[in-house]
PDB file of N, CA and C in Angstrom:
ATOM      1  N   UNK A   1      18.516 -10.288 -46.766  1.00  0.00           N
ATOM      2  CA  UNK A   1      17.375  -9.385 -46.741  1.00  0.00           C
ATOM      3  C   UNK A   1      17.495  -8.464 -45.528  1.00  0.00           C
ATOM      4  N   UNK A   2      17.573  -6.898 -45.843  1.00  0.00           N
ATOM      5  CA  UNK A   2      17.705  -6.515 -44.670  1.00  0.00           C
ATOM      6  C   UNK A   2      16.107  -6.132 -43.287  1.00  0.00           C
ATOM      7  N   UNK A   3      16.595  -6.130 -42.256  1.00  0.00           N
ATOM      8  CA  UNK A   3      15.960  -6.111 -41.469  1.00  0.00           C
ATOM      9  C   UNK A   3      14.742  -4.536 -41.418  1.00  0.00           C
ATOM     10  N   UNK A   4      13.514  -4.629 -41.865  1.00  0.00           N
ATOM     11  CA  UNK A   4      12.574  -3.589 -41.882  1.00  0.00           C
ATOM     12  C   UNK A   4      12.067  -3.155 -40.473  1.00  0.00           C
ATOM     13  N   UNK A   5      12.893  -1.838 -40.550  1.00  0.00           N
ATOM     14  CA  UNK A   5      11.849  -0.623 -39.612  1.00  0.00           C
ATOM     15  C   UNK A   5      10.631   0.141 -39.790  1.00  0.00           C
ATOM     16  N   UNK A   6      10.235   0.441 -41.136  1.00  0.00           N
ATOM     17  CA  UNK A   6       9.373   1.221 -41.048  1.00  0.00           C
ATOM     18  C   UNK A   6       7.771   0.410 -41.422  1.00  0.00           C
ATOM     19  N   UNK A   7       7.634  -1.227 -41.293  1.00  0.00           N
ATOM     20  CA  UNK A   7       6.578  -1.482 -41.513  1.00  0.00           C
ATOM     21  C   UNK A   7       5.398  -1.472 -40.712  1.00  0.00           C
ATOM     22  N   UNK A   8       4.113  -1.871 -40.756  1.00  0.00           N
ATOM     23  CA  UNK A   8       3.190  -1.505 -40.068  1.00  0.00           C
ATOM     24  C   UNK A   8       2.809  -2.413 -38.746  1.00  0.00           C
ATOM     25  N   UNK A   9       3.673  -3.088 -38.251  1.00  0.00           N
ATOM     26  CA  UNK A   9       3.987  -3.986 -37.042  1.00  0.00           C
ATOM     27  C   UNK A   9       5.274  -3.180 -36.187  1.00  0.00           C
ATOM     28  N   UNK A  10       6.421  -3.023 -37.114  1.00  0.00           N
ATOM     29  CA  UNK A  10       6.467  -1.880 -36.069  1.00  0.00           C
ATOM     30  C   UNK A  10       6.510  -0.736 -35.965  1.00  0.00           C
ATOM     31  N   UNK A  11       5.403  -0.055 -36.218  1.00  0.00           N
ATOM     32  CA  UNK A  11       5.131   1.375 -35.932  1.00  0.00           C
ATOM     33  C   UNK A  11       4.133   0.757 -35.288  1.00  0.00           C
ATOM     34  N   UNK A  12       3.276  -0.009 -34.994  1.00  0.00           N
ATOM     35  CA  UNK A  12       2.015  -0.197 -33.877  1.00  0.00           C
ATOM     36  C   UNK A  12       3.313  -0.341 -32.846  1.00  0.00           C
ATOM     37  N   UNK A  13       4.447  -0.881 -32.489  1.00  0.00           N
ATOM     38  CA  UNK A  13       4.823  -1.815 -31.428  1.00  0.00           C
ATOM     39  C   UNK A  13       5.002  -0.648 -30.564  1.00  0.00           C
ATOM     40  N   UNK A  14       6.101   0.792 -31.351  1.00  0.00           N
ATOM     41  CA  UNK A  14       6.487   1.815 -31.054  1.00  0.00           C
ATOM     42  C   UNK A  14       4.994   2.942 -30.785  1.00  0.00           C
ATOM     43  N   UNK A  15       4.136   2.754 -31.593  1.00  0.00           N
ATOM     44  CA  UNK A  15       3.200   3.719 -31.123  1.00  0.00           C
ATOM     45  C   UNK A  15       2.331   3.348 -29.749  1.00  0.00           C
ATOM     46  N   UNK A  16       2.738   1.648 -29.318  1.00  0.00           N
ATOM     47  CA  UNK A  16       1.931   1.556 -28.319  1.00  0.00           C
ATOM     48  C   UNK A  16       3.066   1.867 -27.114  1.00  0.00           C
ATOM     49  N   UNK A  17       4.138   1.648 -27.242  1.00  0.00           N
ATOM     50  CA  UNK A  17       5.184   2.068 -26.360  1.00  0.00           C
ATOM     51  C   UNK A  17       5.231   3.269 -26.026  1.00  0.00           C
ATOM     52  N   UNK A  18       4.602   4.136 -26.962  1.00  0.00           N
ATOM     53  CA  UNK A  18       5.275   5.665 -26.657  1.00  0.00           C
ATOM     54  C   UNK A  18       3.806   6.390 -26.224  1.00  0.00           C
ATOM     55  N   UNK A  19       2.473   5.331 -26.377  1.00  0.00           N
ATOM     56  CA  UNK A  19       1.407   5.547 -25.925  1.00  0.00           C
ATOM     57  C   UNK A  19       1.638   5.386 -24.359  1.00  0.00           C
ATOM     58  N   UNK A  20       2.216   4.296 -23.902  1.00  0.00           N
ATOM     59  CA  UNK A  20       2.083   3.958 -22.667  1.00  0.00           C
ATOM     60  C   UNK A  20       3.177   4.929 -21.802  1.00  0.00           C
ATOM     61  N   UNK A  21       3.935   5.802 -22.331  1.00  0.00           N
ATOM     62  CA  UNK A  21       4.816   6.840 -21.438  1.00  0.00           C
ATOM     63  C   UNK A  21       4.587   8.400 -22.070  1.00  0.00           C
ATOM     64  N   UNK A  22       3.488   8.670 -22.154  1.00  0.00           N
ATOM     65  CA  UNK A  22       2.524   9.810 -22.247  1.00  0.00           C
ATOM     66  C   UNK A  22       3.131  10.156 -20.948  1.00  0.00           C
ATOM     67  N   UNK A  23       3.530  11.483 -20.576  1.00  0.00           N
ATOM     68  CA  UNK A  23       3.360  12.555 -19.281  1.00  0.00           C
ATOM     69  C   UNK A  23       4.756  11.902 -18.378  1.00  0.00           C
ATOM     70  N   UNK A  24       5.304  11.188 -19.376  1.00  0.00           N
ATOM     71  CA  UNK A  24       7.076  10.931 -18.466  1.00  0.00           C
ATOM     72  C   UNK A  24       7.862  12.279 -18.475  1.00  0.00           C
ATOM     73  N   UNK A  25       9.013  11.837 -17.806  1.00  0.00           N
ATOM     74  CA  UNK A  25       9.490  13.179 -18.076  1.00  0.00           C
ATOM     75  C   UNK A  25      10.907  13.294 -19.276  1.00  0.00           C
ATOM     76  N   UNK A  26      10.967  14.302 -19.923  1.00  0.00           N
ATOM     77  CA  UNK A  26      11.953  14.511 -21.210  1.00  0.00           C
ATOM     78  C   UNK A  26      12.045  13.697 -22.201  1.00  0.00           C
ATOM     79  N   UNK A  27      13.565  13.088 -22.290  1.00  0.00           N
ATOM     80  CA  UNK A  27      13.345  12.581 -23.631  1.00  0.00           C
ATOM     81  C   UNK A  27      12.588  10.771 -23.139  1.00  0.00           C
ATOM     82  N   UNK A  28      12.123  10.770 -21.564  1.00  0.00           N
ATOM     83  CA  UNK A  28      11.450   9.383 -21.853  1.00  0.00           C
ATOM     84  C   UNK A  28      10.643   9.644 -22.240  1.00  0.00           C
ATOM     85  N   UNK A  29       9.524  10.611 -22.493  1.00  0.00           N
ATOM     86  CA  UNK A  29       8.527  10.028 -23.214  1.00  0.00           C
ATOM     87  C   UNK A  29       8.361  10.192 -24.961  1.00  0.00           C
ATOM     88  N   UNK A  30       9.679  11.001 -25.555  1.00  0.00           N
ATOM     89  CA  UNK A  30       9.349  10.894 -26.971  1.00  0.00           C
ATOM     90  C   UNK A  30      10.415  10.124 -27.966  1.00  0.00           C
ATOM     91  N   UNK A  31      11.454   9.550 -27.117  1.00  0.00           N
ATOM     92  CA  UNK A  31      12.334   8.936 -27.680  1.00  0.00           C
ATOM     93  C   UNK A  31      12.246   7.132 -27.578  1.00  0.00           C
ATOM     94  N   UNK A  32      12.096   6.492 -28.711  1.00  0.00           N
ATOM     95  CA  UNK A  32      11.647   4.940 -28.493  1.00  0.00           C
ATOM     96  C   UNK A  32      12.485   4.701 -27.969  1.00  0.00           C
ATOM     97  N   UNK A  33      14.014   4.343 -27.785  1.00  0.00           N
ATOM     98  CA  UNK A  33      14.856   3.811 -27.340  1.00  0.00           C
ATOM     99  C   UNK A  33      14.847   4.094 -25.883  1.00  0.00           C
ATOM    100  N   UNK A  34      14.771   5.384 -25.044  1.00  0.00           N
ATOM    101  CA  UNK A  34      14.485   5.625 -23.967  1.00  0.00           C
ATOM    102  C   UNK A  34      13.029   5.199 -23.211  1.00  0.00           C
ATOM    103  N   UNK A  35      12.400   5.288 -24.332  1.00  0.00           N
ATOM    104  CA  UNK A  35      11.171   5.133 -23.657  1.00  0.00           C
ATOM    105  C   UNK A  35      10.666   3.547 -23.638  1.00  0.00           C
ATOM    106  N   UNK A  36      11.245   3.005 -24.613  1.00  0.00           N
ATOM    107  CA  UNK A  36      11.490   1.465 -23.777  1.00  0.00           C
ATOM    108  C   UNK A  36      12.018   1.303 -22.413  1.00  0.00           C
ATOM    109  N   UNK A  37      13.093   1.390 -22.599  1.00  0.00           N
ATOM    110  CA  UNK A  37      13.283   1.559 -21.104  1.00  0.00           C
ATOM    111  C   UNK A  37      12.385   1.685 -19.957  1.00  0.00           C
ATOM    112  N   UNK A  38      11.977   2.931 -20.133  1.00  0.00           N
ATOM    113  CA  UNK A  38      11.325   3.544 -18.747  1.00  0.00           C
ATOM    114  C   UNK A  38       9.885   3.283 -18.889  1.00  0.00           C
ATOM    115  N   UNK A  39       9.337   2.402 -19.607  1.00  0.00           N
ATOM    116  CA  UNK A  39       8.382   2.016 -19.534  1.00  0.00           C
ATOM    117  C   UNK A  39       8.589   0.198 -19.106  1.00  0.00           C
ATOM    118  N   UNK A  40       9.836  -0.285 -19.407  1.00  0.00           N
ATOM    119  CA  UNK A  40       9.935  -1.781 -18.672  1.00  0.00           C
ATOM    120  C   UNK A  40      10.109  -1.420 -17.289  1.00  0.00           C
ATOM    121  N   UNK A  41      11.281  -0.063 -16.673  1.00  0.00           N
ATOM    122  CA  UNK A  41      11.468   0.225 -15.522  1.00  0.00           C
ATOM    123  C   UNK A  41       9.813   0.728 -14.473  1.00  0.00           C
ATOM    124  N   UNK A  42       9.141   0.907 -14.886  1.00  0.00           N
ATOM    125  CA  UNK A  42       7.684   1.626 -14.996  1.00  0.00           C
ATOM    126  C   UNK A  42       6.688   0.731 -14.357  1.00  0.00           C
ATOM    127  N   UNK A  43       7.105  -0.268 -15.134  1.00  0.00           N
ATOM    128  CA  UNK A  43       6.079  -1.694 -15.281  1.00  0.00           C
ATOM    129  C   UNK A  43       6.432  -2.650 -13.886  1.00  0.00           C
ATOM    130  N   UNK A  44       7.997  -2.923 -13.839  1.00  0.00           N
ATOM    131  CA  UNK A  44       8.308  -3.465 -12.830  1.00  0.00           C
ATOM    132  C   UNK A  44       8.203  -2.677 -11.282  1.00  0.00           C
ATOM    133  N   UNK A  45       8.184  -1.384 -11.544  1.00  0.00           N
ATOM    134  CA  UNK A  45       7.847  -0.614 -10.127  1.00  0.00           C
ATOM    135  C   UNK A  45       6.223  -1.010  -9.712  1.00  0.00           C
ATOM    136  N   UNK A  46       5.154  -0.996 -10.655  1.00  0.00           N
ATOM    137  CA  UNK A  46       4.098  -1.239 -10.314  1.00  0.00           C
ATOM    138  C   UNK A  46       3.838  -2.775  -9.978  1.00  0.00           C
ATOM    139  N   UNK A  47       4.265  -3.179 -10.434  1.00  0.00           N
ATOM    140  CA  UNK A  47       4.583  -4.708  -9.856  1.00  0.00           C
ATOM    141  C   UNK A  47       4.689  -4.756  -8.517  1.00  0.00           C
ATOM    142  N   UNK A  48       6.289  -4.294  -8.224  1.00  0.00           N
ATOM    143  CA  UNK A  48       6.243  -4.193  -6.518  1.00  0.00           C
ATOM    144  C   UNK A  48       6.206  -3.658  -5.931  1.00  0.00           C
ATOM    145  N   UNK A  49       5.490  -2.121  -6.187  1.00  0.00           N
ATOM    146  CA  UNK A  49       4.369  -1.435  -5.311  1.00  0.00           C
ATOM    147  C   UNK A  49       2.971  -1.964  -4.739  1.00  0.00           C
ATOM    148  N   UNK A  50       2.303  -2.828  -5.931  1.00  0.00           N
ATOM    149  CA  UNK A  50       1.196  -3.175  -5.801  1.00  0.00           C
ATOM    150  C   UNK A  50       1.687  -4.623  -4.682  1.00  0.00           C
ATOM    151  N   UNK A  51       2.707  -4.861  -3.943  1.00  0.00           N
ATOM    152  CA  UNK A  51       3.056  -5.991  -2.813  1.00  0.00           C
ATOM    153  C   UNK A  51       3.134  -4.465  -2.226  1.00  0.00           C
ATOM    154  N   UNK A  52       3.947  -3.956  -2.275  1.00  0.00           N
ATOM    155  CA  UNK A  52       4.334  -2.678  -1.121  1.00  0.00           C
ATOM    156  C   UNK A  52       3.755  -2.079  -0.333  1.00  0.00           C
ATOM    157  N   UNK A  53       2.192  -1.904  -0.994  1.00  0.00           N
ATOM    158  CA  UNK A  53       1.207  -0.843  -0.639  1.00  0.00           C
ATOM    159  C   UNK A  53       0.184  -1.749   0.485  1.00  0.00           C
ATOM    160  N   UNK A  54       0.698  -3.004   0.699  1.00  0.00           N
ATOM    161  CA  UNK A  54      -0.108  -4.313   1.170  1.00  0.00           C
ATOM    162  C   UNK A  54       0.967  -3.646   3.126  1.00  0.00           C
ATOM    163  N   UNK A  55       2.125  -3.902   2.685  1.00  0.00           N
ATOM    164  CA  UNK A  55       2.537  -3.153   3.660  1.00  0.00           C
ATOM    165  C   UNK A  55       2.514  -1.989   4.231  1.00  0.00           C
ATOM    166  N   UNK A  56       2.746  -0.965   3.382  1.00  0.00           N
ATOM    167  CA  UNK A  56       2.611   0.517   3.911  1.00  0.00           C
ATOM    168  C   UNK A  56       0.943   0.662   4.537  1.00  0.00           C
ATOM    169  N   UNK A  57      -0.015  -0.117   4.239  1.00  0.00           N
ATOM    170  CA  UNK A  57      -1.314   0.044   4.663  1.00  0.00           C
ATOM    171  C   UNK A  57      -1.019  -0.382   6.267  1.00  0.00           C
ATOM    172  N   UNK A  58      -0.453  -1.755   6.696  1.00  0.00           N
ATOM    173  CA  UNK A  58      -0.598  -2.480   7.342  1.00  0.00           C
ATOM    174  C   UNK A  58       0.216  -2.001   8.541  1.00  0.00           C
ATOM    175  N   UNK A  59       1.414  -0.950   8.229  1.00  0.00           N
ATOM    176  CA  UNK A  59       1.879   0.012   8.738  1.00  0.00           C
ATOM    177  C   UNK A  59       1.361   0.981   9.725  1.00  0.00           C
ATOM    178  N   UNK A  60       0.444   1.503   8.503  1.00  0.00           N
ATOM    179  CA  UNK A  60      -0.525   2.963   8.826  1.00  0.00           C
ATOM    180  C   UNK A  60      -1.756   2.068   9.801  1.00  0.00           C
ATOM    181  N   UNK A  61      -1.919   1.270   9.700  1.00  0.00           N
ATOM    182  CA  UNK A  61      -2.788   0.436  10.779  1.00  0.00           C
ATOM    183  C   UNK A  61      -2.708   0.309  11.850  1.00  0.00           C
ATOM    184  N   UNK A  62      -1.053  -0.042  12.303  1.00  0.00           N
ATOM    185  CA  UNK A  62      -0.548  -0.267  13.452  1.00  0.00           C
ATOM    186  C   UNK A  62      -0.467   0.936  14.424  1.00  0.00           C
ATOM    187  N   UNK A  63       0.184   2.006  13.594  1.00  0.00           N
ATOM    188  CA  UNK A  63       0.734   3.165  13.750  1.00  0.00           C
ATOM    189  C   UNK A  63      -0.676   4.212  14.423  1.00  0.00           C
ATOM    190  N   UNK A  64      -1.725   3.919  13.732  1.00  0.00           N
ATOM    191  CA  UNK A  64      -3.359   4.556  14.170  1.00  0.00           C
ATOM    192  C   UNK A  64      -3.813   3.840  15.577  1.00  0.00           C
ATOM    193  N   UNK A  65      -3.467   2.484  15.760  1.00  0.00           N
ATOM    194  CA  UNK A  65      -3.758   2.315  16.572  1.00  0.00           C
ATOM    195  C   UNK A  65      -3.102   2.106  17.945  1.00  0.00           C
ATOM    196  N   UNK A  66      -1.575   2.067  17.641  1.00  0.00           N
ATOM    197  CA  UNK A  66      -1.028   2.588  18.713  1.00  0.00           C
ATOM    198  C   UNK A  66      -1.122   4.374  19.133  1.00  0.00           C
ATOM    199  N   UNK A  67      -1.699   5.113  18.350  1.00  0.00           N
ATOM    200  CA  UNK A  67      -1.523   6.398  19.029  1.00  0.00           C
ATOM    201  C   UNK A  67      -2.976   6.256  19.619  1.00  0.00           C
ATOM    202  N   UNK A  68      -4.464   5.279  19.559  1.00  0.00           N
ATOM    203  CA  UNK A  68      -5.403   5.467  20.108  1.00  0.00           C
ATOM    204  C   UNK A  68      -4.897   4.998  21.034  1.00  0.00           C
ATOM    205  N   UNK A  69      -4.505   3.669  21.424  1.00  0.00           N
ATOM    206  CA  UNK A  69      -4.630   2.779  22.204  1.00  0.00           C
ATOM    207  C   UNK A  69      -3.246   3.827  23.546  1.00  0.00           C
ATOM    208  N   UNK A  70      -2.606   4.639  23.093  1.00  0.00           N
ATOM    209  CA  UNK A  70      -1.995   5.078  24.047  1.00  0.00           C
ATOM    210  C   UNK A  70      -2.824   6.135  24.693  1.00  0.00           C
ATOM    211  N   UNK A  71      -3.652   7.039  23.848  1.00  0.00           N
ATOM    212  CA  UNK A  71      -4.332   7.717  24.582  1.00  0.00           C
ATOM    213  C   UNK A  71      -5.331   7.074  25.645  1.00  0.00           C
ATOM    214  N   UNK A  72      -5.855   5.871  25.748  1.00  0.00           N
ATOM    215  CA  UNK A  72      -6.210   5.032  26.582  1.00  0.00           C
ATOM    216  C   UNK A  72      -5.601   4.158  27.558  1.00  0.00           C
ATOM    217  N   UNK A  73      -4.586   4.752  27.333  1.00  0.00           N
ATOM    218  CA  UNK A  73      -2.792   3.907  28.578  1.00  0.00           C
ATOM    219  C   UNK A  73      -2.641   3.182  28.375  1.00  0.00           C
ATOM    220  N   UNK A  74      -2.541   2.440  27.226  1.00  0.00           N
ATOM    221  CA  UNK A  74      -1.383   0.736  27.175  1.00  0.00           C
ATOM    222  C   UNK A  74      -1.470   1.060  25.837  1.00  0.00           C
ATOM    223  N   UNK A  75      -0.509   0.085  25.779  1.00  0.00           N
ATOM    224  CA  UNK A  75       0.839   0.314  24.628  1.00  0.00           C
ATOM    225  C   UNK A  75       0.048  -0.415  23.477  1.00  0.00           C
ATOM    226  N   UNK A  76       0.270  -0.620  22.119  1.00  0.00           N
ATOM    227  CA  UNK A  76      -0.092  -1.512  21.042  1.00  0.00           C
ATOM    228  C   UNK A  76       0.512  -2.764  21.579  1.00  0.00           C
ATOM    229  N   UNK A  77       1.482  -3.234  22.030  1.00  0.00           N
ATOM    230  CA  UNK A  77       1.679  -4.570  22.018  1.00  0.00           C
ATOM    231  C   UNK A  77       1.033  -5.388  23.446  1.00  0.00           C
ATOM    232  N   UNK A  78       0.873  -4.593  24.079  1.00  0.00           N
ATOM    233  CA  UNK A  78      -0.136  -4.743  25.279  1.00  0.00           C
ATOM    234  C   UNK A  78      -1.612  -5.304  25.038  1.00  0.00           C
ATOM    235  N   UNK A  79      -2.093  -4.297  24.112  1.00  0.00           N
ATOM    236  CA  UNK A  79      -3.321  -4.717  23.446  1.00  0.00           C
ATOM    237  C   UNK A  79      -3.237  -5.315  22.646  1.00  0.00           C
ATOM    238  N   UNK A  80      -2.672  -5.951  21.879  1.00  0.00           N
ATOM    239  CA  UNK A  80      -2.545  -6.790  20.790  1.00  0.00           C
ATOM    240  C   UNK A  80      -3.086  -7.982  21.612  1.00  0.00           C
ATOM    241  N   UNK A  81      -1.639  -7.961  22.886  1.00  0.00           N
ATOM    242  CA  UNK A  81      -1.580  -9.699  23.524  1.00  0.00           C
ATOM    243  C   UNK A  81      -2.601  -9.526  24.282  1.00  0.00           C
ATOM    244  N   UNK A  82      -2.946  -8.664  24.767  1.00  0.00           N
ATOM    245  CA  UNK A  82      -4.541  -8.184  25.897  1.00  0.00           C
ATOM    246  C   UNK A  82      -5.863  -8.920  25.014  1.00  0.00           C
ATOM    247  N   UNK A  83      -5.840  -8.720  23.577  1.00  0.00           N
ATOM    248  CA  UNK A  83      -7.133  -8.810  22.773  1.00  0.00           C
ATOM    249  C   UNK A  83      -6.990 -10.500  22.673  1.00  0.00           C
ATOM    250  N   UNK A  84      -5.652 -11.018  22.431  1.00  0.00           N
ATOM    251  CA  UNK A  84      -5.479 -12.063  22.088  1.00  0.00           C
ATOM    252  C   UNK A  84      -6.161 -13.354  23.565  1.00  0.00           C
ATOM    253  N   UNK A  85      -5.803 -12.513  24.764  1.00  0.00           N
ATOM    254  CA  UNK A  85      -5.880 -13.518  25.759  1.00  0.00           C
ATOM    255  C   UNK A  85      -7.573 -13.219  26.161  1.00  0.00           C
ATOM    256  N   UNK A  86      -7.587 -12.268  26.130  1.00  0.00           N
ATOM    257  CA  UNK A  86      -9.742 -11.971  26.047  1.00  0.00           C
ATOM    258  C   UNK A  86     -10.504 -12.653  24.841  1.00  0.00           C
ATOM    259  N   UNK A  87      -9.668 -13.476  23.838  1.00  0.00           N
ATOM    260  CA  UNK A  87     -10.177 -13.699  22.768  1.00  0.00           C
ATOM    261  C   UNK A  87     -11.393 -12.939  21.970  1.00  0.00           C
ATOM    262  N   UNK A  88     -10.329 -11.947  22.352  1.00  0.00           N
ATOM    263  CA  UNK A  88     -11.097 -10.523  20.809  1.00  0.00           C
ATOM    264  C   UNK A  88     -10.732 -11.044  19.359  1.00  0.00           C
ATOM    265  N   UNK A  89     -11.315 -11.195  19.115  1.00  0.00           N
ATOM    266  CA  UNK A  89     -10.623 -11.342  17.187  1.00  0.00           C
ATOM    267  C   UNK A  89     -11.257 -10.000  15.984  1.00  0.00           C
ATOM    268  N   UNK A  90     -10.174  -9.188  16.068  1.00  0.00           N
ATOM    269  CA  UNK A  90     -10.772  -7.961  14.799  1.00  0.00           C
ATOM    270  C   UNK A  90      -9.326  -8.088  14.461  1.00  0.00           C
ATOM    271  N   UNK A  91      -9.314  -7.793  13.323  1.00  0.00           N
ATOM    272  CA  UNK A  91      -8.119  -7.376  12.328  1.00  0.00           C
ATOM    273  C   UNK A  91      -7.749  -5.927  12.587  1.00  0.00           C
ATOM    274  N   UNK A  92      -6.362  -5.798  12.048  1.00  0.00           N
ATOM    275  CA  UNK A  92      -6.110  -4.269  11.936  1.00  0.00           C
ATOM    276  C   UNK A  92      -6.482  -3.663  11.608  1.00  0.00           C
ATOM    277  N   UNK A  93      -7.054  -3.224  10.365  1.00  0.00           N
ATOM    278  CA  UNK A  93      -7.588  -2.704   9.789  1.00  0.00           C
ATOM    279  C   UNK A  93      -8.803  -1.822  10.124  1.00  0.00           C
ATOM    280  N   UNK A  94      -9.596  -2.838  10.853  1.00  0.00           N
ATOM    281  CA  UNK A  94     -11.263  -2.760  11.514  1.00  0.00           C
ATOM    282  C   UNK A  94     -10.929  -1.766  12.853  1.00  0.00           C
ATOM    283  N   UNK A  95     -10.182  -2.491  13.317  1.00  0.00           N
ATOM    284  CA  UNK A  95      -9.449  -1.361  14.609  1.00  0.00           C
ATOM    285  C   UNK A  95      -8.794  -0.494  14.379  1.00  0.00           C
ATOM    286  N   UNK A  96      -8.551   0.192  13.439  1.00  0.00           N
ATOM    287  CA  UNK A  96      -7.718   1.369  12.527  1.00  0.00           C
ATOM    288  C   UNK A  96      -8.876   2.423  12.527  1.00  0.00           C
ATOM    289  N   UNK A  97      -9.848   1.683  11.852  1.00  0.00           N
ATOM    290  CA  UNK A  97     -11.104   2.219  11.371  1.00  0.00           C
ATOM    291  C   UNK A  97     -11.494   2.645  12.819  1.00  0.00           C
ATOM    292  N   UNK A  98     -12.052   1.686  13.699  1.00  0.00           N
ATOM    293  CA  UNK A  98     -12.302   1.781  14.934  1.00  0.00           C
ATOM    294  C   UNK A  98     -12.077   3.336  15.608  1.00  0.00           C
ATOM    295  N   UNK A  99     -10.839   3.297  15.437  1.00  0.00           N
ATOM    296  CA  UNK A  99     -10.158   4.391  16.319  1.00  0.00           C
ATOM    297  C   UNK A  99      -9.828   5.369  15.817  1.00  0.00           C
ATOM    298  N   UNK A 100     -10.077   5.676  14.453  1.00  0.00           N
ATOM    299  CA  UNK A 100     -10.562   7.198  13.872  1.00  0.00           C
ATOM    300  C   UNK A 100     -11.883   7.308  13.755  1.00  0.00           C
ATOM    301  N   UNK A 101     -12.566   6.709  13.394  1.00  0.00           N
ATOM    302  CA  UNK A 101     -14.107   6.915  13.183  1.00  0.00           C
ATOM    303  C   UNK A 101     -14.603   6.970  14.581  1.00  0.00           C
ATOM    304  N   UNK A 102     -14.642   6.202  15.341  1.00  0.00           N
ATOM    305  CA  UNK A 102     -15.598   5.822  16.619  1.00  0.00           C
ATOM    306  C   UNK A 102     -14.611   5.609  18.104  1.00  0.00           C
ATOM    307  N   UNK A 103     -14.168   6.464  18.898  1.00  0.00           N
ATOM    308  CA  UNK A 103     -12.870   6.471  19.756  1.00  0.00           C
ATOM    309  C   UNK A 103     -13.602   5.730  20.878  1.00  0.00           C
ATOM    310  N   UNK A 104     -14.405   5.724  21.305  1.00  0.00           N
ATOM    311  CA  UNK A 104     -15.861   5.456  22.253  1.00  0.00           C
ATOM    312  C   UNK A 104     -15.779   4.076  22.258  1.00  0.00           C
ATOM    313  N   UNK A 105     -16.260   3.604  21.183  1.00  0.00           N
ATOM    314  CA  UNK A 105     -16.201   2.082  20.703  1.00  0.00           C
ATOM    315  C   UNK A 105     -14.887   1.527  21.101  1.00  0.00           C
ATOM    316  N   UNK A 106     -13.871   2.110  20.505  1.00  0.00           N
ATOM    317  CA  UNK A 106     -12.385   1.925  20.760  1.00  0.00           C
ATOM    318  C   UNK A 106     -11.748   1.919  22.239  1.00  0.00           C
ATOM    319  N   UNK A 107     -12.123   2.699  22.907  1.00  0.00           N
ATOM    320  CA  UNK A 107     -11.727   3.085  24.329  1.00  0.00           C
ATOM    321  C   UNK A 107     -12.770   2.012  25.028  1.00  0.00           C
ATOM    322  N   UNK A 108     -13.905   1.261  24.644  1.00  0.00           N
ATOM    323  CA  UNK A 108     -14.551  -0.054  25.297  1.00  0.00           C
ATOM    324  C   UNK A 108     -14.225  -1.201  25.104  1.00  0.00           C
ATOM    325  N   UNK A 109     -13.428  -1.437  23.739  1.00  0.00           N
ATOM    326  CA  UNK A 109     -12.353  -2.791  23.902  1.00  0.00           C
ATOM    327  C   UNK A 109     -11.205  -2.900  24.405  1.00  0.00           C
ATOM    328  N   UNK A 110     -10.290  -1.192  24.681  1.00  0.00           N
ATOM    329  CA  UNK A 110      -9.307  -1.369  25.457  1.00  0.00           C
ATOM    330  C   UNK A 110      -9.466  -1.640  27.160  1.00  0.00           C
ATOM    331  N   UNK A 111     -10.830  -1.036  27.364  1.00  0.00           N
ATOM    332  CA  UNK A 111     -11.350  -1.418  28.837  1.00  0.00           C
ATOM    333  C   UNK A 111     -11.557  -2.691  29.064  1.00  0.00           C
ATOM    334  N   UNK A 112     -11.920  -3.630  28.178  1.00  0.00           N
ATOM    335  CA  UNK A 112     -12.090  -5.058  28.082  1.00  0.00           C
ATOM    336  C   UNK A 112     -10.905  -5.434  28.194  1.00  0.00           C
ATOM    337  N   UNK A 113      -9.961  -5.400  27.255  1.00  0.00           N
ATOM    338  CA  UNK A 113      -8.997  -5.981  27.634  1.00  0.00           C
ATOM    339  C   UNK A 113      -8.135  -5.143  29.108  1.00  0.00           C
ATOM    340  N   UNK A 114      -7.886  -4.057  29.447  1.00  0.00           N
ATOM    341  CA  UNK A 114      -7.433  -3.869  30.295  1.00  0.00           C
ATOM    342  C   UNK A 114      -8.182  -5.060  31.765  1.00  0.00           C
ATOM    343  N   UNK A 115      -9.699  -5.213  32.092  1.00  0.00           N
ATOM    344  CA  UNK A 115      -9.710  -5.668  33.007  1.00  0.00           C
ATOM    345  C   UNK A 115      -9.816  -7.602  33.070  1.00  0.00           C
ATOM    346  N   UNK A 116      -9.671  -7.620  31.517  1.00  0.00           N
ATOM    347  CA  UNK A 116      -9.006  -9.458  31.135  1.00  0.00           C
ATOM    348  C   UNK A 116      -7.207  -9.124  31.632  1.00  0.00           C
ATOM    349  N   UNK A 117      -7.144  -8.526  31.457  1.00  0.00           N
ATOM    350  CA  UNK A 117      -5.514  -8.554  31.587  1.00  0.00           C
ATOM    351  C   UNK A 117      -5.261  -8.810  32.989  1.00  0.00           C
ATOM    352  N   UNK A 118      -5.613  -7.511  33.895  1.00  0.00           N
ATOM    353  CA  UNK A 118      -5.299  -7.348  34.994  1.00  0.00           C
ATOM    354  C   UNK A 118      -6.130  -8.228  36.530  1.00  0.00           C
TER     355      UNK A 118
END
């Protein structure tokens, strides 16, 4: 018995495949054979972007708050171990926030820790 293409299982399988690579570019999005593909390749990028973006945040965290914390004279790793031995506890994030939103606020925990340190 030969093997059927044109029944109504798979034309859903292919119409949901070629649904899901709408706005690819060329023949990935109108060719099934390609567009399998680049829709498994597609799938697995969002996979480990959605770990990636856990980093690139955590990055942009560090990176914000070493350019505050220098405009206030000590280094990010200064203040890191400065906050740690004053037993400050904020996350990166909060101090990211900190030091674009509110520099004031920011420039009074580096004074804290500057005179725990010294």
């Amino acid at each position: 018995m030969p093997r059927a293409t044109t029944g109504k299982v798979h034309h859903k399988r292919r119409e949901k495949v070629l649904k899901d690579v709408q706005g690819f570019y060329g023949a990935r999005k109108n060719l099934f054979r390609t567009a399998k593909d680049a829709r498994r390749k597609a799938l697995q990028n969002s996979y480990k972007d959605r770990r990636r973006r856990k980093r690139d945040f955590r990055a942009l965290w560090i990176i914000r708050i070493n350019a505050a914390a220098r405009l206030n004279g000590i280094s990010y790793s200064r203040l890191i171990a400065g906050m740690e031995q004053a037993g400050i506890t904020m996350n990166r994030k909060l101090m990211a926030d900190l030091a674009v939103s509110d520099p004031n606020a920011f420039a009074q925990i580096v004074n804290a820790v500057k005179e725990k340190v010294s």
